[in-house]
PDB file of N, CA and C in Angstrom:
ATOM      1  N   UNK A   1      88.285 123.411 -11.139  1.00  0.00           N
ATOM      2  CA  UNK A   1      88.819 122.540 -10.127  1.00  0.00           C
ATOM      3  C   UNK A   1      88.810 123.285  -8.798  1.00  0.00           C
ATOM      4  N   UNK A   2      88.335 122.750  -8.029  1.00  0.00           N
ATOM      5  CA  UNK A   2      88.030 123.495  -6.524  1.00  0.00           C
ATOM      6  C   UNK A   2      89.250 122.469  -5.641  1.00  0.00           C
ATOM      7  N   UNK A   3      90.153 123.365  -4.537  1.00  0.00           N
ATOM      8  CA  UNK A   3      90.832 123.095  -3.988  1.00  0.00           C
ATOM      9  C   UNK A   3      90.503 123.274  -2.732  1.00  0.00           C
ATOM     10  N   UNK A   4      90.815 122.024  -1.580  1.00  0.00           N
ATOM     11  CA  UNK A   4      90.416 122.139  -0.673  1.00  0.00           C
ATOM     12  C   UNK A   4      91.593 122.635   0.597  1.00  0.00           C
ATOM     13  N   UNK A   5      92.385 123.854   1.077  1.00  0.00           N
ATOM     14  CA  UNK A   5      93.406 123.739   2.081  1.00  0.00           C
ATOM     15  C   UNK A   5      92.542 123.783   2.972  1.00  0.00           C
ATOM     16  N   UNK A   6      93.252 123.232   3.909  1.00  0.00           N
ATOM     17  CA  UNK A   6      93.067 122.713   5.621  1.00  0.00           C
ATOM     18  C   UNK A   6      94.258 123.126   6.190  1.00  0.00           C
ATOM     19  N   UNK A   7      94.029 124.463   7.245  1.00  0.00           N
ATOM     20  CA  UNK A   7      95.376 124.674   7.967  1.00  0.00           C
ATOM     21  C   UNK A   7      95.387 123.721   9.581  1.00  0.00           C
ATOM     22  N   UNK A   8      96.697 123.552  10.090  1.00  0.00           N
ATOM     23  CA  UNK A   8      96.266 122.975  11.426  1.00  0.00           C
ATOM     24  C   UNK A   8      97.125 123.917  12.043  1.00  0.00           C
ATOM     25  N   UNK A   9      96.727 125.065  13.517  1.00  0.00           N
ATOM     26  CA  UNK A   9      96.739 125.864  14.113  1.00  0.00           C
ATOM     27  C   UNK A   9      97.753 125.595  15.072  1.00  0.00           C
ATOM     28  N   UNK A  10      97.278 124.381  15.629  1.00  0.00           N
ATOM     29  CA  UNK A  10      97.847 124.090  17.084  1.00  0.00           C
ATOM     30  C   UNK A  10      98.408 122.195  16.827  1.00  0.00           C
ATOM     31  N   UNK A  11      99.092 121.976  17.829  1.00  0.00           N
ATOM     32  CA  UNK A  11     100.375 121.061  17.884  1.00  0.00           C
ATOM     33  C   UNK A  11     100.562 120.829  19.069  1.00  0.00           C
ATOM     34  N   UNK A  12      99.968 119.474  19.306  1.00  0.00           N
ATOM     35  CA  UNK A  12     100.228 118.896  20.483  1.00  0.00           C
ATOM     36  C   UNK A  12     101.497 117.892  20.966  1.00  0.00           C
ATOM     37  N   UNK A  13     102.189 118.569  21.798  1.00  0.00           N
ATOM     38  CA  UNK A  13     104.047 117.644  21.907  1.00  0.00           C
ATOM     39  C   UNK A  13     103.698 116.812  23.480  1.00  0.00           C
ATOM     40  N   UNK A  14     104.038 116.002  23.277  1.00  0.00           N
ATOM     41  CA  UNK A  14     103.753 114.557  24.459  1.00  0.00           C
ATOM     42  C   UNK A  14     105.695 114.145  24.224  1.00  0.00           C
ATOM     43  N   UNK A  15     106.036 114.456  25.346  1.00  0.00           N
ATOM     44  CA  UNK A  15     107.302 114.041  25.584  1.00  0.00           C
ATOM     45  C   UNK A  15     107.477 113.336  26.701  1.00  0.00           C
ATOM     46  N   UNK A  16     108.547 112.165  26.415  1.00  0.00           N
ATOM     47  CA  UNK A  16     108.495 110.998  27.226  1.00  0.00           C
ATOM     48  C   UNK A  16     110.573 111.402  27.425  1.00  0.00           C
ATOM     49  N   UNK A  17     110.341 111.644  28.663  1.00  0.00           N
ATOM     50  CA  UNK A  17     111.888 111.628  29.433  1.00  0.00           C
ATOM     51  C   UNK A  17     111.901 110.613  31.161  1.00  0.00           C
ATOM     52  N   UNK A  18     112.273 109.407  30.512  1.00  0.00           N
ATOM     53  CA  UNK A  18     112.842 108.680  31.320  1.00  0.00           C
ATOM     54  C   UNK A  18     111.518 108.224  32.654  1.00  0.00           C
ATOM     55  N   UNK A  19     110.809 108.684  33.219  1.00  0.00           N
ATOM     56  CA  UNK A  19     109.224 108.081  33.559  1.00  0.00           C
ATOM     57  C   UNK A  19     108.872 109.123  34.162  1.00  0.00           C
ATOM     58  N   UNK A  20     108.842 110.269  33.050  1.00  0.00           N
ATOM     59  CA  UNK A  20     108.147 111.438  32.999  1.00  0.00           C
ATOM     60  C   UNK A  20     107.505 112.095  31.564  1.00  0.00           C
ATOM     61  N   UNK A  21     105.914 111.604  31.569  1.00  0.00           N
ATOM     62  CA  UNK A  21     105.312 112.395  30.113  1.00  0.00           C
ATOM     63  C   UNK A  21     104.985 113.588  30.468  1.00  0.00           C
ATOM     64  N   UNK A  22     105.322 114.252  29.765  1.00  0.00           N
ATOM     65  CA  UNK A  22     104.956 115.880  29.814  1.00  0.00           C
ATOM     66  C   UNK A  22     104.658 116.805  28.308  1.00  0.00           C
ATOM     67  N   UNK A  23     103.727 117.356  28.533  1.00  0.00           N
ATOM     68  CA  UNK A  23     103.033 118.266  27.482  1.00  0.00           C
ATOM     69  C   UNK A  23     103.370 119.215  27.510  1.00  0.00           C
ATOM     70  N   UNK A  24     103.027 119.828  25.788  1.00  0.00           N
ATOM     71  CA  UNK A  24     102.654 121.271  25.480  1.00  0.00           C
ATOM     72  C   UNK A  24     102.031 121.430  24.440  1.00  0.00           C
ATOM     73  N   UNK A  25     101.555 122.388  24.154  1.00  0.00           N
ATOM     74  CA  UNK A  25     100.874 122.821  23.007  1.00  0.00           C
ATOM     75  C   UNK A  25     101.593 123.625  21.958  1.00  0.00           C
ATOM     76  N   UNK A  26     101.973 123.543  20.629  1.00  0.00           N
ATOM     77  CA  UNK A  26     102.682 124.843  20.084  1.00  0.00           C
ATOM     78  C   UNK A  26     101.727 125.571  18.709  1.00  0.00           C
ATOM     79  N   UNK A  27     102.471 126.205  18.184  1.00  0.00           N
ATOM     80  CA  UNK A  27     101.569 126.697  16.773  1.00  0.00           C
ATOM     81  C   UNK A  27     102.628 125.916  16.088  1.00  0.00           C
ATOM     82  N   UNK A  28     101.356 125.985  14.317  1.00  0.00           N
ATOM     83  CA  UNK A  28     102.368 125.356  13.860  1.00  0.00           C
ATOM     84  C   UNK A  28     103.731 126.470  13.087  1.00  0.00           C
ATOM     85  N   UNK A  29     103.559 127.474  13.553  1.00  0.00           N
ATOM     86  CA  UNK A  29     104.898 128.556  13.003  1.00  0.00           C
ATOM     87  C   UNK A  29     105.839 129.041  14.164  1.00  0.00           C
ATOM     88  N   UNK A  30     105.690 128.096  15.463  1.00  0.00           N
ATOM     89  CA  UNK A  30     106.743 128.017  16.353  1.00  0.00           C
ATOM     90  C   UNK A  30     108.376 127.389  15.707  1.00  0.00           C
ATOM     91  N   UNK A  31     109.161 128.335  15.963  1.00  0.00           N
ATOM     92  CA  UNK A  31     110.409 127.864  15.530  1.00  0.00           C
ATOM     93  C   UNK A  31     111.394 127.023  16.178  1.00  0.00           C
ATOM     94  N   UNK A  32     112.399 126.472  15.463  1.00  0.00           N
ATOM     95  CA  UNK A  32     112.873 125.471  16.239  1.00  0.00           C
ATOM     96  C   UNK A  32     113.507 125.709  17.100  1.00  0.00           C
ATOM     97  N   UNK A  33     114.015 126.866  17.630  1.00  0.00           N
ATOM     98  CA  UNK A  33     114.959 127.603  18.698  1.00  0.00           C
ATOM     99  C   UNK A  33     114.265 127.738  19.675  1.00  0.00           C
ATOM    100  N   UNK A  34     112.559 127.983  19.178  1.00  0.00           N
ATOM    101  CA  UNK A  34     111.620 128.527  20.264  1.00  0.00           C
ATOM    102  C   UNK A  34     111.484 127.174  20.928  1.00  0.00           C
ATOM    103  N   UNK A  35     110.854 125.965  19.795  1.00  0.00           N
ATOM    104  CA  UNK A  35     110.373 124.885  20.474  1.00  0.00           C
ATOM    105  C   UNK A  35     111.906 124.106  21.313  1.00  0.00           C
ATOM    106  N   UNK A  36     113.026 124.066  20.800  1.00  0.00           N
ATOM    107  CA  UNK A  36     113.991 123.296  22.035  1.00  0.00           C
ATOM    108  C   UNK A  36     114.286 124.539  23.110  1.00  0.00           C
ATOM    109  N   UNK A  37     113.870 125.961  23.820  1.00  0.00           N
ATOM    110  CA  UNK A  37     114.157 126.524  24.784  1.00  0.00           C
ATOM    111  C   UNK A  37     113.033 126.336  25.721  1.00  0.00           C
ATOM    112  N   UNK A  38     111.855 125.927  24.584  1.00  0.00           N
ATOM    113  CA  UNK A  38     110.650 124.885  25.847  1.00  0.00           C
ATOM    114  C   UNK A  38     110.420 123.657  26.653  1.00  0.00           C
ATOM    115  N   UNK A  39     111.780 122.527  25.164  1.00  0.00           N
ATOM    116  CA  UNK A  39     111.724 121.301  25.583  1.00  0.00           C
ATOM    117  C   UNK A  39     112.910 120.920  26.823  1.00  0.00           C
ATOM    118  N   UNK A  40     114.134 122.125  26.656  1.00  0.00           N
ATOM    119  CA  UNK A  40     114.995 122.134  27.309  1.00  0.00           C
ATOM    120  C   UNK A  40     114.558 123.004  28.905  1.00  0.00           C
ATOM    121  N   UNK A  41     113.637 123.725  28.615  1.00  0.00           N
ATOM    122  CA  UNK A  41     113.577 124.305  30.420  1.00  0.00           C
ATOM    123  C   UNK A  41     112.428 123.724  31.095  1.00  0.00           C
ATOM    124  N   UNK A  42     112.229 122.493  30.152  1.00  0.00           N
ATOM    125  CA  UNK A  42     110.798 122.059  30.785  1.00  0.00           C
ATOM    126  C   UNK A  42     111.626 120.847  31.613  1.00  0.00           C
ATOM    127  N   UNK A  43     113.071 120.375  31.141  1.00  0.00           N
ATOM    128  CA  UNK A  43     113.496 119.125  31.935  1.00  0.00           C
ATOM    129  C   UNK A  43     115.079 119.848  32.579  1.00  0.00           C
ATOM    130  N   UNK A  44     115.383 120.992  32.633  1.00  0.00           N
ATOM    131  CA  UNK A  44     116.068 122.210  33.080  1.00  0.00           C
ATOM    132  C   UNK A  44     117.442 121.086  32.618  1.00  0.00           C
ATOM    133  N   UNK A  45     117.415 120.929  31.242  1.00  0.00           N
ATOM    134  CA  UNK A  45     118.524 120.115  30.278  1.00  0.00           C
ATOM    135  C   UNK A  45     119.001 121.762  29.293  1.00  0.00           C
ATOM    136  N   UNK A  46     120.473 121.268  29.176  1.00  0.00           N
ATOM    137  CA  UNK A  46     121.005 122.122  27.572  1.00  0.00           C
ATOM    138  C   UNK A  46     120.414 121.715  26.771  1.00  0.00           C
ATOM    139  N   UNK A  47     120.681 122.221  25.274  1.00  0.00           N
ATOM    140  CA  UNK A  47     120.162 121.969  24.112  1.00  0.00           C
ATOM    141  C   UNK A  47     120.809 120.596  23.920  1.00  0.00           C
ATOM    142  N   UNK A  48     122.697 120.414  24.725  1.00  0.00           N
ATOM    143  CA  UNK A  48     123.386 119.464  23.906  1.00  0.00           C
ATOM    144  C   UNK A  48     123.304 118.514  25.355  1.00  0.00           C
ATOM    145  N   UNK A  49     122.114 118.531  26.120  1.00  0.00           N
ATOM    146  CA  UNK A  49     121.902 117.633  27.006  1.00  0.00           C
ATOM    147  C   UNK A  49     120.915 116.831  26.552  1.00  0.00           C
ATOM    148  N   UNK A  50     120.093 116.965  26.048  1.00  0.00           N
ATOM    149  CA  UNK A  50     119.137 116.012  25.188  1.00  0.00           C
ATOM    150  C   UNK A  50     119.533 115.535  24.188  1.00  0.00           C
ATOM    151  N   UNK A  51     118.920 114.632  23.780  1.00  0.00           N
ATOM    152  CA  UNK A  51     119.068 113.564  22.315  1.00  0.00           C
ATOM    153  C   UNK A  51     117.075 113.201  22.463  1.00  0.00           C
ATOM    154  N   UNK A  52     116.669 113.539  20.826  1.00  0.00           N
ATOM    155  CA  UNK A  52     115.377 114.002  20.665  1.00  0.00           C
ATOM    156  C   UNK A  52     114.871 113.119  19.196  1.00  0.00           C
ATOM    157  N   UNK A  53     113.719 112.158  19.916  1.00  0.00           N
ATOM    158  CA  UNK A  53     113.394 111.194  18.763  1.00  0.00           C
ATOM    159  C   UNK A  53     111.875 111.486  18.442  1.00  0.00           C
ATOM    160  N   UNK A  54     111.590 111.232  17.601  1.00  0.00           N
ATOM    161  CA  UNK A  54     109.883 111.292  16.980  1.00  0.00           C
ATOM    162  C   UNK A  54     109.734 110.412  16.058  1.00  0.00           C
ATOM    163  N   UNK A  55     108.416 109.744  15.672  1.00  0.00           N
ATOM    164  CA  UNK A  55     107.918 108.806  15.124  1.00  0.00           C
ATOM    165  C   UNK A  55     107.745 109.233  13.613  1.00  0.00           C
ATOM    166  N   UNK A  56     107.963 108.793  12.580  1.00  0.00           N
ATOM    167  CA  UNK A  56     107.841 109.484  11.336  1.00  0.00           C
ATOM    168  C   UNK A  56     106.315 108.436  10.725  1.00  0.00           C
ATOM    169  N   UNK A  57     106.400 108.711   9.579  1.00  0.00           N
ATOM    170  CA  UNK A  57     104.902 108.264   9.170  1.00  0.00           C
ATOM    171  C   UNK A  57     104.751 106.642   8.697  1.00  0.00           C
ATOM    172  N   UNK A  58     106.260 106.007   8.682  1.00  0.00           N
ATOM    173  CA  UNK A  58     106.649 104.801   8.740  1.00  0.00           C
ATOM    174  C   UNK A  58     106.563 103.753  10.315  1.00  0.00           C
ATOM    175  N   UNK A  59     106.543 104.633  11.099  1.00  0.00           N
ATOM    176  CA  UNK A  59     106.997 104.502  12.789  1.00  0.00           C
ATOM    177  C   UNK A  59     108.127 104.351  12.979  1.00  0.00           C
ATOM    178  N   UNK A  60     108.909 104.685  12.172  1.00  0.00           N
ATOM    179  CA  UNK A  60     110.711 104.532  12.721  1.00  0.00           C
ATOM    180  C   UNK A  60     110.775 106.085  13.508  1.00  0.00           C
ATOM    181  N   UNK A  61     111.943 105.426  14.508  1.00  0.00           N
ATOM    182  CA  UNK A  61     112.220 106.726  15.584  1.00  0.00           C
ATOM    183  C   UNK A  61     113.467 107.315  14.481  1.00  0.00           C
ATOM    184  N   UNK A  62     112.806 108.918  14.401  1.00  0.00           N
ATOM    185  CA  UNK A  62     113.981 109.778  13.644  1.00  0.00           C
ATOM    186  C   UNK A  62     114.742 111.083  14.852  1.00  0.00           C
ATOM    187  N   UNK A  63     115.722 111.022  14.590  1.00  0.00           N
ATOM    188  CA  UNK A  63     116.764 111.640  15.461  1.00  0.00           C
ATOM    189  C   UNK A  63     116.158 113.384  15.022  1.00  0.00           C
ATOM    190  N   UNK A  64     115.793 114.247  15.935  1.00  0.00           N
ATOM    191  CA  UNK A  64     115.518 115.980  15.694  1.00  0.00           C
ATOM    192  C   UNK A  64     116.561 116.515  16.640  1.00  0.00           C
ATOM    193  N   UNK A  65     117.160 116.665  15.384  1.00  0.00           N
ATOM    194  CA  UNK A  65     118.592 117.790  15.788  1.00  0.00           C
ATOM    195  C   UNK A  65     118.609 119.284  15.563  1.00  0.00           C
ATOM    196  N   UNK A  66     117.722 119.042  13.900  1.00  0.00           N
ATOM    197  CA  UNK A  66     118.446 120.650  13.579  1.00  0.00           C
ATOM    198  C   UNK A  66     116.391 121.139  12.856  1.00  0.00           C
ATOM    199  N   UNK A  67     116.902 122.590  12.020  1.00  0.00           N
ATOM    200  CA  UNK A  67     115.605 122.809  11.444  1.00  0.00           C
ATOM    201  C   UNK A  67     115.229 121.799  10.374  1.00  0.00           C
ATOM    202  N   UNK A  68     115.772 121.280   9.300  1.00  0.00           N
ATOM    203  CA  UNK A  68     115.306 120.260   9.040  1.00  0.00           C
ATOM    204  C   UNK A  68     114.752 119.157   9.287  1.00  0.00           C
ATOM    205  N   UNK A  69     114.948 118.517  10.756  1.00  0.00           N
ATOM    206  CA  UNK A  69     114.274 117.620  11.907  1.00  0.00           C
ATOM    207  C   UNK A  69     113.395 117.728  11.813  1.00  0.00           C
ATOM    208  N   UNK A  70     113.026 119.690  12.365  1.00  0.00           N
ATOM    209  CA  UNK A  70     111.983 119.722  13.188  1.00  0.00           C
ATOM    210  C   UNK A  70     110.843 119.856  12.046  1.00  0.00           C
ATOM    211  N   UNK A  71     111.400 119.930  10.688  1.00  0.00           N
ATOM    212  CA  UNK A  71     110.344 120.129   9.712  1.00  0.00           C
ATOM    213  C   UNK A  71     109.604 119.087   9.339  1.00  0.00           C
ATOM    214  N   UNK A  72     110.288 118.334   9.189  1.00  0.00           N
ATOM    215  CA  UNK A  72     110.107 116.796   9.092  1.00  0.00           C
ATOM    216  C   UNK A  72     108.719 116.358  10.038  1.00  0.00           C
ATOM    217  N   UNK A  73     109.523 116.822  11.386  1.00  0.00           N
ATOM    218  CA  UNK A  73     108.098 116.582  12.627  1.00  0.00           C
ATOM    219  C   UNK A  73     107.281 117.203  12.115  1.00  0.00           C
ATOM    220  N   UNK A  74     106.950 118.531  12.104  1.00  0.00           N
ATOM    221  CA  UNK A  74     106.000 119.290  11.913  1.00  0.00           C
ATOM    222  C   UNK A  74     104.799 118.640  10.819  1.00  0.00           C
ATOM    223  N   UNK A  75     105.379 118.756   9.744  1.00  0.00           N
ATOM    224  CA  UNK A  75     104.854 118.081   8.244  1.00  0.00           C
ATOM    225  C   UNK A  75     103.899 116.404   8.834  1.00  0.00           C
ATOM    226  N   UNK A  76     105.242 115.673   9.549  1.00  0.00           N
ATOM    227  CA  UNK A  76     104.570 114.267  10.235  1.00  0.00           C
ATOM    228  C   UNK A  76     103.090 114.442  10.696  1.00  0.00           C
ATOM    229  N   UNK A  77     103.067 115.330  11.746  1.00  0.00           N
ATOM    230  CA  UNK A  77     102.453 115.732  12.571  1.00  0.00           C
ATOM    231  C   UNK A  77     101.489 116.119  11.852  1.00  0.00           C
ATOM    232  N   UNK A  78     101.235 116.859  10.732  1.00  0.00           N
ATOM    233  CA  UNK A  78     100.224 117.479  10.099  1.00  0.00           C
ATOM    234  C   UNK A  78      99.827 116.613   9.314  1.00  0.00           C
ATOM    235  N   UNK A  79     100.607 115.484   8.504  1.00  0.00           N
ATOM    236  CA  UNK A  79     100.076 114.605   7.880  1.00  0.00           C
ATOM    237  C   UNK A  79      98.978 113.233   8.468  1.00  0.00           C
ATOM    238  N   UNK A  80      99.318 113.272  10.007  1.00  0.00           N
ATOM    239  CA  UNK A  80      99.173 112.216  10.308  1.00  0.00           C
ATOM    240  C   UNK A  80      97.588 112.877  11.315  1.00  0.00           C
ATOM    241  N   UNK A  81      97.091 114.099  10.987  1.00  0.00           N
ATOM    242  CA  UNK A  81      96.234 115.381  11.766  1.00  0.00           C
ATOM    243  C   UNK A  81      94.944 114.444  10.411  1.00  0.00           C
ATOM    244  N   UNK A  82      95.252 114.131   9.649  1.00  0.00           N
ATOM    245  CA  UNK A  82      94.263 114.314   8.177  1.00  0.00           C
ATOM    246  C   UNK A  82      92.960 114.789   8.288  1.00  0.00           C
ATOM    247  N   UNK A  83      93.628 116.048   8.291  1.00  0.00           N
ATOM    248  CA  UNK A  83      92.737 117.102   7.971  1.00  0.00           C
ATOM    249  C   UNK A  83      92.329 118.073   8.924  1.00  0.00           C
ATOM    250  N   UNK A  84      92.690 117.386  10.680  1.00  0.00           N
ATOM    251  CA  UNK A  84      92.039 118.476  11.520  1.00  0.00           C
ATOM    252  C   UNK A  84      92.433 119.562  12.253  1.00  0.00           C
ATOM    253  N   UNK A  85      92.246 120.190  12.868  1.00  0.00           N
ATOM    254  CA  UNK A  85      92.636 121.519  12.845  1.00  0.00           C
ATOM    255  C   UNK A  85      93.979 121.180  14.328  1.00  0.00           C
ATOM    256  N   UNK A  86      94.128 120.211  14.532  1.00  0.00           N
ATOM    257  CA  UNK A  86      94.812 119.591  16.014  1.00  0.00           C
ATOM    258  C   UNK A  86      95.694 118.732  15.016  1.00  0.00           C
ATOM    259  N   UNK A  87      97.028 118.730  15.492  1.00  0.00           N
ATOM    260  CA  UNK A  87      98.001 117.342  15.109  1.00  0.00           C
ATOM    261  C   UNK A  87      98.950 117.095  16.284  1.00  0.00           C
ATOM    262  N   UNK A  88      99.052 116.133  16.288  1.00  0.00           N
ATOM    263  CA  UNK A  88      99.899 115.324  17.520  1.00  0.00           C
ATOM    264  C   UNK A  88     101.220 114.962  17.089  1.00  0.00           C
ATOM    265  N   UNK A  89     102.135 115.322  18.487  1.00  0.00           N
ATOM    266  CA  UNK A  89     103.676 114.774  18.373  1.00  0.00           C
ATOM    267  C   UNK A  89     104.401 114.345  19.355  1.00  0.00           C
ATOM    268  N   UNK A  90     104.604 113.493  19.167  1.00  0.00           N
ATOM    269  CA  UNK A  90     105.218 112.491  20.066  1.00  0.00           C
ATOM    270  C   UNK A  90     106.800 112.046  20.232  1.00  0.00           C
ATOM    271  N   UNK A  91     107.894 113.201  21.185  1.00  0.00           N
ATOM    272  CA  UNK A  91     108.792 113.195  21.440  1.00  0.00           C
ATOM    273  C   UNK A  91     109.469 112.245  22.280  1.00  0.00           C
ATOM    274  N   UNK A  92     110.632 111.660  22.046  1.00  0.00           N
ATOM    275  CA  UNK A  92     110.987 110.670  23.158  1.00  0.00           C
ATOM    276  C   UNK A  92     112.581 111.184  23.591  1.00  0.00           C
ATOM    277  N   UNK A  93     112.892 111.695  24.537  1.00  0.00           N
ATOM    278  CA  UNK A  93     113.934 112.667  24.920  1.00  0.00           C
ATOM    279  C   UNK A  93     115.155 111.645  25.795  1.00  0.00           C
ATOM    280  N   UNK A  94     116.172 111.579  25.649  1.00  0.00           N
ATOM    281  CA  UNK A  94     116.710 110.750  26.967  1.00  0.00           C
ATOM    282  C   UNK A  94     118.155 111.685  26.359  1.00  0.00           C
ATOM    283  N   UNK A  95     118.639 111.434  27.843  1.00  0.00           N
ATOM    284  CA  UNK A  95     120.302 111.889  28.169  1.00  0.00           C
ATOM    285  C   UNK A  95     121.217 112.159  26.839  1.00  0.00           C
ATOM    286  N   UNK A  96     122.025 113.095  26.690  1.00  0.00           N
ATOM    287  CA  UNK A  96     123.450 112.173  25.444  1.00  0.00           C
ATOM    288  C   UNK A  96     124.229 111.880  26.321  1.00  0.00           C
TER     289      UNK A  96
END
């Protein structure tokens, strides 16, 4: 039985704050401390100034709070890549 893994490298974040989209790129072994001190100085917000939604593989908006969230995204993101070395994520950020 021959097994086929496919890693995906890079992670594209498209965040939508209020009528501003803004990008980045991450790996996918960026951590979640790393990725909210990017999402937070990119809109010069606290951690507990944002409230942070993403699309899951159903399209319901899921709330990313903690490391479990962001695993969730990650995994989304890679599932929804099928197969290529690029996966996309799509953050929607507004006020608490």
């Amino acid at each position: 039985m021959v097994y086929k893994l496919t890693l995906i490298w890079r992670l594209h974040v498209q965040l939508h704050y209020e009528d501003d989209i803004r990008g980045m790129t991450l790996t996918f072994d960026t951590s979640f401390k790393d990725f909210m001190e990017k999402i937070t100085s990119k809109f010069g917000k606290g951690f507990d100034g944002l409230a942070l939604k993403f699309k899951d593989e159903d399209g319901g908006k899921v709330t990313l709070r903690d490391e479990s969230d962001y695993e969730l995204a990650i995994e989304t993101a890679r599932e929804g890549s099928k197969g290529k070395a690029e996966g996309k994520l799509e953050i929607w950020c507004t006020d608490r």
